[in-house]
PDB file of N, CA and C in Angstrom:
ATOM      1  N   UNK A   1       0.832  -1.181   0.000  1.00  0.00           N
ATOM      2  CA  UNK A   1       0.000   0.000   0.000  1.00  0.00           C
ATOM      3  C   UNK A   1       0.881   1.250   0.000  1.00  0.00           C
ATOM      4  N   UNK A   2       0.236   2.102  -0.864  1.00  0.00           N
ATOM      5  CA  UNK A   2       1.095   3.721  -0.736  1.00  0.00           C
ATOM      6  C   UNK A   2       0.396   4.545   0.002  1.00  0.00           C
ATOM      7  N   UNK A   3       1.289   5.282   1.265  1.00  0.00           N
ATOM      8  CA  UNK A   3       0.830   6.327   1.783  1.00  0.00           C
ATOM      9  C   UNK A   3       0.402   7.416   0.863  1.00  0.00           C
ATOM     10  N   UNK A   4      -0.097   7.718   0.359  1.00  0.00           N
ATOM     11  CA  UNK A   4      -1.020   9.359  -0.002  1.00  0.00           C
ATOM     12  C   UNK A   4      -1.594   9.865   0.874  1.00  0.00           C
ATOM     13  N   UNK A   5      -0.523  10.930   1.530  1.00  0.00           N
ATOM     14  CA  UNK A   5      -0.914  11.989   1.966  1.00  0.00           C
ATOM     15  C   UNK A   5      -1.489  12.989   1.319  1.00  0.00           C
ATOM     16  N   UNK A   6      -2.773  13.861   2.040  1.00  0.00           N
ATOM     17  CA  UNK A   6      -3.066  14.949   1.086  1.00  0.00           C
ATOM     18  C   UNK A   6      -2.611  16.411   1.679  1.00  0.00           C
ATOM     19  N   UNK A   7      -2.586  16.923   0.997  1.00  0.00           N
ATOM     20  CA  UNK A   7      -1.584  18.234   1.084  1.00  0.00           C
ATOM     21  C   UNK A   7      -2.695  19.209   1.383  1.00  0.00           C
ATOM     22  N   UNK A   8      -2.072  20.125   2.595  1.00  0.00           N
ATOM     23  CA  UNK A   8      -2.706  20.992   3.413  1.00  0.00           C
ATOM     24  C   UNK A   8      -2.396  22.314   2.994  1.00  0.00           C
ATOM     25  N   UNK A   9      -3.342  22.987   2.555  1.00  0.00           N
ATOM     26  CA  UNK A   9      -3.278  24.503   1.844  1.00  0.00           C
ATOM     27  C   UNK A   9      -1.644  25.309   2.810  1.00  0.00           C
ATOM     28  N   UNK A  10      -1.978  24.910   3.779  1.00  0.00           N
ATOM     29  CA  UNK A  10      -0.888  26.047   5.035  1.00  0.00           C
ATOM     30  C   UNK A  10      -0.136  24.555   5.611  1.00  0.00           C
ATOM     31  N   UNK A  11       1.523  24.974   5.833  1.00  0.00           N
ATOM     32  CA  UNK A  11       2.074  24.068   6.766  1.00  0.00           C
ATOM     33  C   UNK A  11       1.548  23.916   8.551  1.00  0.00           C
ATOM     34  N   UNK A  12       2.242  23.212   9.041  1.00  0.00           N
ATOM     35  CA  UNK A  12       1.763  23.325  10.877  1.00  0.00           C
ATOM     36  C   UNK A  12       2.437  24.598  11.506  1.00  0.00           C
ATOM     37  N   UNK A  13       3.323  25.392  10.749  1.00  0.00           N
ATOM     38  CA  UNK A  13       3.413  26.539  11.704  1.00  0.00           C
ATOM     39  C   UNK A  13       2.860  27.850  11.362  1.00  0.00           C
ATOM     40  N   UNK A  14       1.963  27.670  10.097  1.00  0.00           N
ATOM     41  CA  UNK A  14       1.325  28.292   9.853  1.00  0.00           C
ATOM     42  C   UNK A  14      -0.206  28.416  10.091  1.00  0.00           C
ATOM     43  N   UNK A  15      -1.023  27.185  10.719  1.00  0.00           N
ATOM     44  CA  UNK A  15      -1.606  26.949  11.349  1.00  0.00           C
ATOM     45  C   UNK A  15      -1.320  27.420  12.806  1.00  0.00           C
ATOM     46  N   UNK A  16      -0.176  27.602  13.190  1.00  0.00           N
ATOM     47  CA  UNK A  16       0.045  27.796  14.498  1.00  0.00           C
ATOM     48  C   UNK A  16      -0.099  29.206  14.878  1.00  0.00           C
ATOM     49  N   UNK A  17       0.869  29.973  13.853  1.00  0.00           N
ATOM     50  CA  UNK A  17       0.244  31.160  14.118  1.00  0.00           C
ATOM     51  C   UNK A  17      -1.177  31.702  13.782  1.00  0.00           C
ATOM     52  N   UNK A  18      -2.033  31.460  12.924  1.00  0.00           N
ATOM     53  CA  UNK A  18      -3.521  31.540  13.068  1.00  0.00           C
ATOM     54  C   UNK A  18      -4.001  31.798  14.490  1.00  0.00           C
ATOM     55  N   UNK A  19      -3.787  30.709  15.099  1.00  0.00           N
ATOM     56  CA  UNK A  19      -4.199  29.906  16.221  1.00  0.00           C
ATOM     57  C   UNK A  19      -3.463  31.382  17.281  1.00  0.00           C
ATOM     58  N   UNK A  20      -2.487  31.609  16.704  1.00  0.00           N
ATOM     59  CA  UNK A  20      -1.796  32.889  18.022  1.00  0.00           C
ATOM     60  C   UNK A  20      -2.396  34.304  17.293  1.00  0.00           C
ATOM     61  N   UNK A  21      -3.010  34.059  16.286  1.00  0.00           N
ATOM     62  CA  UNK A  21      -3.324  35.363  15.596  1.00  0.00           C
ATOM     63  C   UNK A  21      -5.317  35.339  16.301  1.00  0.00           C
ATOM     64  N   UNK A  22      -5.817  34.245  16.364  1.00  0.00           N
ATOM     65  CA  UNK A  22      -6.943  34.388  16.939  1.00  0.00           C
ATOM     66  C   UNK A  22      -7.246  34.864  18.342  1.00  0.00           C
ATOM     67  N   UNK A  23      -6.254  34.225  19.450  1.00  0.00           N
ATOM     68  CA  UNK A  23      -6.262  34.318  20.712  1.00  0.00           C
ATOM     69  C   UNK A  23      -5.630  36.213  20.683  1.00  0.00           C
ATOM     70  N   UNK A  24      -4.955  36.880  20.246  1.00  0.00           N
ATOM     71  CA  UNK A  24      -4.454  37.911  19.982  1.00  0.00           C
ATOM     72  C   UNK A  24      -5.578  38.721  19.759  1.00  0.00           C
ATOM     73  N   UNK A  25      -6.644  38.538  18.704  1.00  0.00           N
ATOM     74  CA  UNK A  25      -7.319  39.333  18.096  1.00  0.00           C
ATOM     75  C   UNK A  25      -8.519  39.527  19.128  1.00  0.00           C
ATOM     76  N   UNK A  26      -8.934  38.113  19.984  1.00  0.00           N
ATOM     77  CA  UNK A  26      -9.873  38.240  21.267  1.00  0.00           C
ATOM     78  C   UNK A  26      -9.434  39.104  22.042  1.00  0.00           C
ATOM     79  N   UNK A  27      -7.981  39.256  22.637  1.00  0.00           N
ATOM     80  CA  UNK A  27      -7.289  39.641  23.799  1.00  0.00           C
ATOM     81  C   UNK A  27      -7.342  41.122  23.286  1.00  0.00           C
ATOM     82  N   UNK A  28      -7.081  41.733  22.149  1.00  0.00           N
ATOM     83  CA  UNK A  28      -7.512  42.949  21.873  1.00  0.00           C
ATOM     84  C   UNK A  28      -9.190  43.095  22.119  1.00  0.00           C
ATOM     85  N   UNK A  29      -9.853  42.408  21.577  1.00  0.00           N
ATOM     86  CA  UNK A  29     -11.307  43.089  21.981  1.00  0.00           C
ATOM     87  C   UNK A  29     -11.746  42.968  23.820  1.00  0.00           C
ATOM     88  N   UNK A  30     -10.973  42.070  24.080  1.00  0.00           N
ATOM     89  CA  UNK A  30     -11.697  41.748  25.725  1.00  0.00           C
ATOM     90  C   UNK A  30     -10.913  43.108  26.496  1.00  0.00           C
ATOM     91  N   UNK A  31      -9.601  43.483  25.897  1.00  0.00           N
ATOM     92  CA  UNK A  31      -9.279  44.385  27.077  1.00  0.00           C
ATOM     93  C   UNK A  31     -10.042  45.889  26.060  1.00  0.00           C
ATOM     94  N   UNK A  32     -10.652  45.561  25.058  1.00  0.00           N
ATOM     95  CA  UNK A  32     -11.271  47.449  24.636  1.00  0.00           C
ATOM     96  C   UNK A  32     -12.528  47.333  25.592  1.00  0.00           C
ATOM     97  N   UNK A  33     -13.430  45.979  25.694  1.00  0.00           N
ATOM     98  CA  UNK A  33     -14.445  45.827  26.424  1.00  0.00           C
ATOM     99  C   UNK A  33     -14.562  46.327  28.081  1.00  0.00           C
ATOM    100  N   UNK A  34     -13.008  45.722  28.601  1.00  0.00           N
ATOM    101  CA  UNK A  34     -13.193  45.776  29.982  1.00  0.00           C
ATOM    102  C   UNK A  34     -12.546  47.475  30.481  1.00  0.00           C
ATOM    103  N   UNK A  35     -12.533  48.376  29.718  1.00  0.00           N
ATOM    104  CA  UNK A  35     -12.376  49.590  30.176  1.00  0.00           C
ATOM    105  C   UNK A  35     -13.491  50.028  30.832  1.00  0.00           C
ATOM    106  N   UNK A  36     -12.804  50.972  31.936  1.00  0.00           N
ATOM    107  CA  UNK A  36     -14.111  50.955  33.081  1.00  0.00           C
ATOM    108  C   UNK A  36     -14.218  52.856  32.488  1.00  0.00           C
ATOM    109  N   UNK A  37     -14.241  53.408  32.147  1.00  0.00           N
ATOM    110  CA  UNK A  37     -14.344  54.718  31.379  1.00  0.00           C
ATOM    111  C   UNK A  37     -15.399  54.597  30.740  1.00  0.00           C
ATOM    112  N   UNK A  38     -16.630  55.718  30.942  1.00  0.00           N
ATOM    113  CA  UNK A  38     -17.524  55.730  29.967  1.00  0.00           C
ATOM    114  C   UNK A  38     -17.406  55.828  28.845  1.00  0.00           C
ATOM    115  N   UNK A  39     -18.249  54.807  27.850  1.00  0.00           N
ATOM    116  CA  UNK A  39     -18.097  54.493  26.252  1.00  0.00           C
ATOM    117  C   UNK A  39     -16.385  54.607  25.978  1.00  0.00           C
ATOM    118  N   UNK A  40     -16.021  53.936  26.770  1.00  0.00           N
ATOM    119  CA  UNK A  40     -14.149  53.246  26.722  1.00  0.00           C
ATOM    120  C   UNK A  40     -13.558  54.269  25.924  1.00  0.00           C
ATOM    121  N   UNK A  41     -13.535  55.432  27.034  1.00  0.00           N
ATOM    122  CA  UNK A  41     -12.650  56.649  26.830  1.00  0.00           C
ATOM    123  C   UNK A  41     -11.392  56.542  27.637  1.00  0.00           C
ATOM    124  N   UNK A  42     -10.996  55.411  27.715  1.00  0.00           N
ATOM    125  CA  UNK A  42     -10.151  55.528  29.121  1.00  0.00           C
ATOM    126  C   UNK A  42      -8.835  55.009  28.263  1.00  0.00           C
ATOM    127  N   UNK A  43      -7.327  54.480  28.982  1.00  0.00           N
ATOM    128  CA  UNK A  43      -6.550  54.084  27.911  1.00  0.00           C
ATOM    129  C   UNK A  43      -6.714  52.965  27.193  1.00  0.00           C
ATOM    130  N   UNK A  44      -7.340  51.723  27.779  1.00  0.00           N
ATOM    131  CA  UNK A  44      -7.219  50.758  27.538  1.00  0.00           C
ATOM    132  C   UNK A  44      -8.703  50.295  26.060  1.00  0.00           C
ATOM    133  N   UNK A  45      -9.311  51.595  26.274  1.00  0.00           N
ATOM    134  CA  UNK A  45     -10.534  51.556  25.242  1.00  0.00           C
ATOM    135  C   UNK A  45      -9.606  52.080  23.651  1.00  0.00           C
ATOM    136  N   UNK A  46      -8.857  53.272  24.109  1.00  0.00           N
ATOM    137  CA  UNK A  46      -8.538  53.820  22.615  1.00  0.00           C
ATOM    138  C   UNK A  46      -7.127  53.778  22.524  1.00  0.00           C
ATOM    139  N   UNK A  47      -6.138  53.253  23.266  1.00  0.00           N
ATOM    140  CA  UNK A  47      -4.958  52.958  23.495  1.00  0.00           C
ATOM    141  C   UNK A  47      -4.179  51.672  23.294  1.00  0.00           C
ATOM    142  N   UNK A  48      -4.382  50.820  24.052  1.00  0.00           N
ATOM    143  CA  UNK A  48      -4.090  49.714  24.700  1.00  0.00           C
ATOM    144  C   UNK A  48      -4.379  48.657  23.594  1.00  0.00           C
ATOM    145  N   UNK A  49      -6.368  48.756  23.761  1.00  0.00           N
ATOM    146  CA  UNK A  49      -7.072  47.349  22.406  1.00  0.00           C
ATOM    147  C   UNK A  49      -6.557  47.978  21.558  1.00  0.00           C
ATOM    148  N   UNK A  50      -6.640  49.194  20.746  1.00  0.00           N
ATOM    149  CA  UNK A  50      -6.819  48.649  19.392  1.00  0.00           C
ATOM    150  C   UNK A  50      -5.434  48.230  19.011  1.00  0.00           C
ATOM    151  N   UNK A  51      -4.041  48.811  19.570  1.00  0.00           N
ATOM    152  CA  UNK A  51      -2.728  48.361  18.991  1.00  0.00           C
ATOM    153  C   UNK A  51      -2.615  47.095  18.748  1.00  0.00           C
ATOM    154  N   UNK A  52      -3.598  46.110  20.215  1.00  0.00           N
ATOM    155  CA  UNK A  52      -2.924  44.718  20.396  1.00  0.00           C
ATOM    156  C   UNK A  52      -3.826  44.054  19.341  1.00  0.00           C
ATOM    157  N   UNK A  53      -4.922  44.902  19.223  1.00  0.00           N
ATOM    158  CA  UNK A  53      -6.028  44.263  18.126  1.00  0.00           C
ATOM    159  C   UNK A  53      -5.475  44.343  16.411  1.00  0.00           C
ATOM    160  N   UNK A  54      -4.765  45.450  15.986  1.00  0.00           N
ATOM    161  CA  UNK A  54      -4.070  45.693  15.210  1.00  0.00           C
ATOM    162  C   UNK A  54      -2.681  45.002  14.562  1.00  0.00           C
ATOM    163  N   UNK A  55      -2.174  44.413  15.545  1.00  0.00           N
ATOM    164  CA  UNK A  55      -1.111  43.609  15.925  1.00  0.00           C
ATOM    165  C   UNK A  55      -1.854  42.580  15.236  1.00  0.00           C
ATOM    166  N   UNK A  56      -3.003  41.917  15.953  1.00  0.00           N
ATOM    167  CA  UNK A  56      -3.303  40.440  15.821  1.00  0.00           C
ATOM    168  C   UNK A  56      -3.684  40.486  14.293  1.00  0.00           C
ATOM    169  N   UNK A  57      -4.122  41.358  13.477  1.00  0.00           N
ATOM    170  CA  UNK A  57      -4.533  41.425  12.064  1.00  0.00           C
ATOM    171  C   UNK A  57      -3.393  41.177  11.282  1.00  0.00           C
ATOM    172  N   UNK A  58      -2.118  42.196  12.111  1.00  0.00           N
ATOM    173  CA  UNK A  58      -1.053  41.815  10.864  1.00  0.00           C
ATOM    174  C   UNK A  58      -0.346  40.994  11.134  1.00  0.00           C
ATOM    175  N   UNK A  59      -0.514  39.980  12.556  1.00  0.00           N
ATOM    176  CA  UNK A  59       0.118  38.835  12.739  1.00  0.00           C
ATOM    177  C   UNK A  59      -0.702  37.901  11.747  1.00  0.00           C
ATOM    178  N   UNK A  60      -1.968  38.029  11.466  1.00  0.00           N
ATOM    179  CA  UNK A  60      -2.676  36.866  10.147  1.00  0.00           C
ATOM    180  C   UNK A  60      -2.305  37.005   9.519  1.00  0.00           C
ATOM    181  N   UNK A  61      -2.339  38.379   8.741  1.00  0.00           N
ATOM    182  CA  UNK A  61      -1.422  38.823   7.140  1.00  0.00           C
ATOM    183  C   UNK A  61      -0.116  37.409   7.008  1.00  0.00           C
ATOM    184  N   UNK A  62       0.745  38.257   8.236  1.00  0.00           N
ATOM    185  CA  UNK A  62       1.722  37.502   8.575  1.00  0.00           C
ATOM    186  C   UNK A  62       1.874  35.873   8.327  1.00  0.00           C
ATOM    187  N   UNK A  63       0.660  35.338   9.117  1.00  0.00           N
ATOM    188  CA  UNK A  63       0.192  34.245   8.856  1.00  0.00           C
ATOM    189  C   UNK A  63      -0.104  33.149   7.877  1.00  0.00           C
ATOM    190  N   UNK A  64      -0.903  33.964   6.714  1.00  0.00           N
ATOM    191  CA  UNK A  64      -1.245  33.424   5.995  1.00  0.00           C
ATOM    192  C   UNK A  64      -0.170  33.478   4.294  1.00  0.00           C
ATOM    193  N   UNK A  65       0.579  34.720   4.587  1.00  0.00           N
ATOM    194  CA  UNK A  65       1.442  34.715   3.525  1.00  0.00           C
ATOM    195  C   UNK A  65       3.254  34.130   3.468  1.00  0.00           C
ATOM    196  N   UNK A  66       2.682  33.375   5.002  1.00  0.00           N
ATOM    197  CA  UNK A  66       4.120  32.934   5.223  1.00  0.00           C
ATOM    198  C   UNK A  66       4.269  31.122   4.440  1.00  0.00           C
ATOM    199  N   UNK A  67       5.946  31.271   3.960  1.00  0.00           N
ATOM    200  CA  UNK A  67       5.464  30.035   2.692  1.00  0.00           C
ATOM    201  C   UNK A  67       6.395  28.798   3.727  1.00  0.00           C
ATOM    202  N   UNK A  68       5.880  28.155   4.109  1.00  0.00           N
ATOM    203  CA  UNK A  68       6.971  27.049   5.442  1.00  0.00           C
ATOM    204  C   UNK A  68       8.128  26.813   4.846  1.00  0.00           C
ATOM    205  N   UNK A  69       8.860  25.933   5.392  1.00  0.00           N
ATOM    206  CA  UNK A  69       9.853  25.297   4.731  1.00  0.00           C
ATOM    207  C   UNK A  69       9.690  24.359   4.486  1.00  0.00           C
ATOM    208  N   UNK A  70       9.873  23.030   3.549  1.00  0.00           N
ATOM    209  CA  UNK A  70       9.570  22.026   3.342  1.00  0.00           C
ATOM    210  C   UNK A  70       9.830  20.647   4.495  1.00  0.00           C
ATOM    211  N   UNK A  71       8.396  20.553   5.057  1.00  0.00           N
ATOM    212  CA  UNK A  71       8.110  19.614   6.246  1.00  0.00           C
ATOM    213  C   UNK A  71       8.720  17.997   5.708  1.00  0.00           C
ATOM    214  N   UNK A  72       9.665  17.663   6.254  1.00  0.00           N
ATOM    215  CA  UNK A  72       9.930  16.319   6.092  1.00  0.00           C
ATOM    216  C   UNK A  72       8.944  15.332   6.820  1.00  0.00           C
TER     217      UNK A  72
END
């Protein structure tokens, strides 16, 4: 019998960062949410989220245009 493997659009460390690009992109919205400043005028509303939220977008970019190295 021949193994045929089928081939996965993204390698596993590109999957991996996804996976760090999702938890990133929550962790930006949970800390714009938990500002205690009315309508999140405070730092963590217009400061803080959106950089880390911003971050997590171009960590996907990042993500998805990264080409692996060939997985043995």
């Amino acid at each position: 019998m021949s193994e045929d493997k089928t081939k996965l659009a993204f390698g596993r460390q590109n999957y991996m960062l996804l996976g760090l690009t999702i938890f990133v992109i929550i962790l930006g919205l949970v800390i714009m949410a938990s500002d205690s400043q009315e309508f999140g005028f405070g730092f963590l509303g217009l400061t803080l989220g959106p950089v880390i939220l911003l971050s997590g977008f171009v960590l996907g970019f990042f993500a998805i245009l990264h080409t692996p190295k060939s997985e043995q």
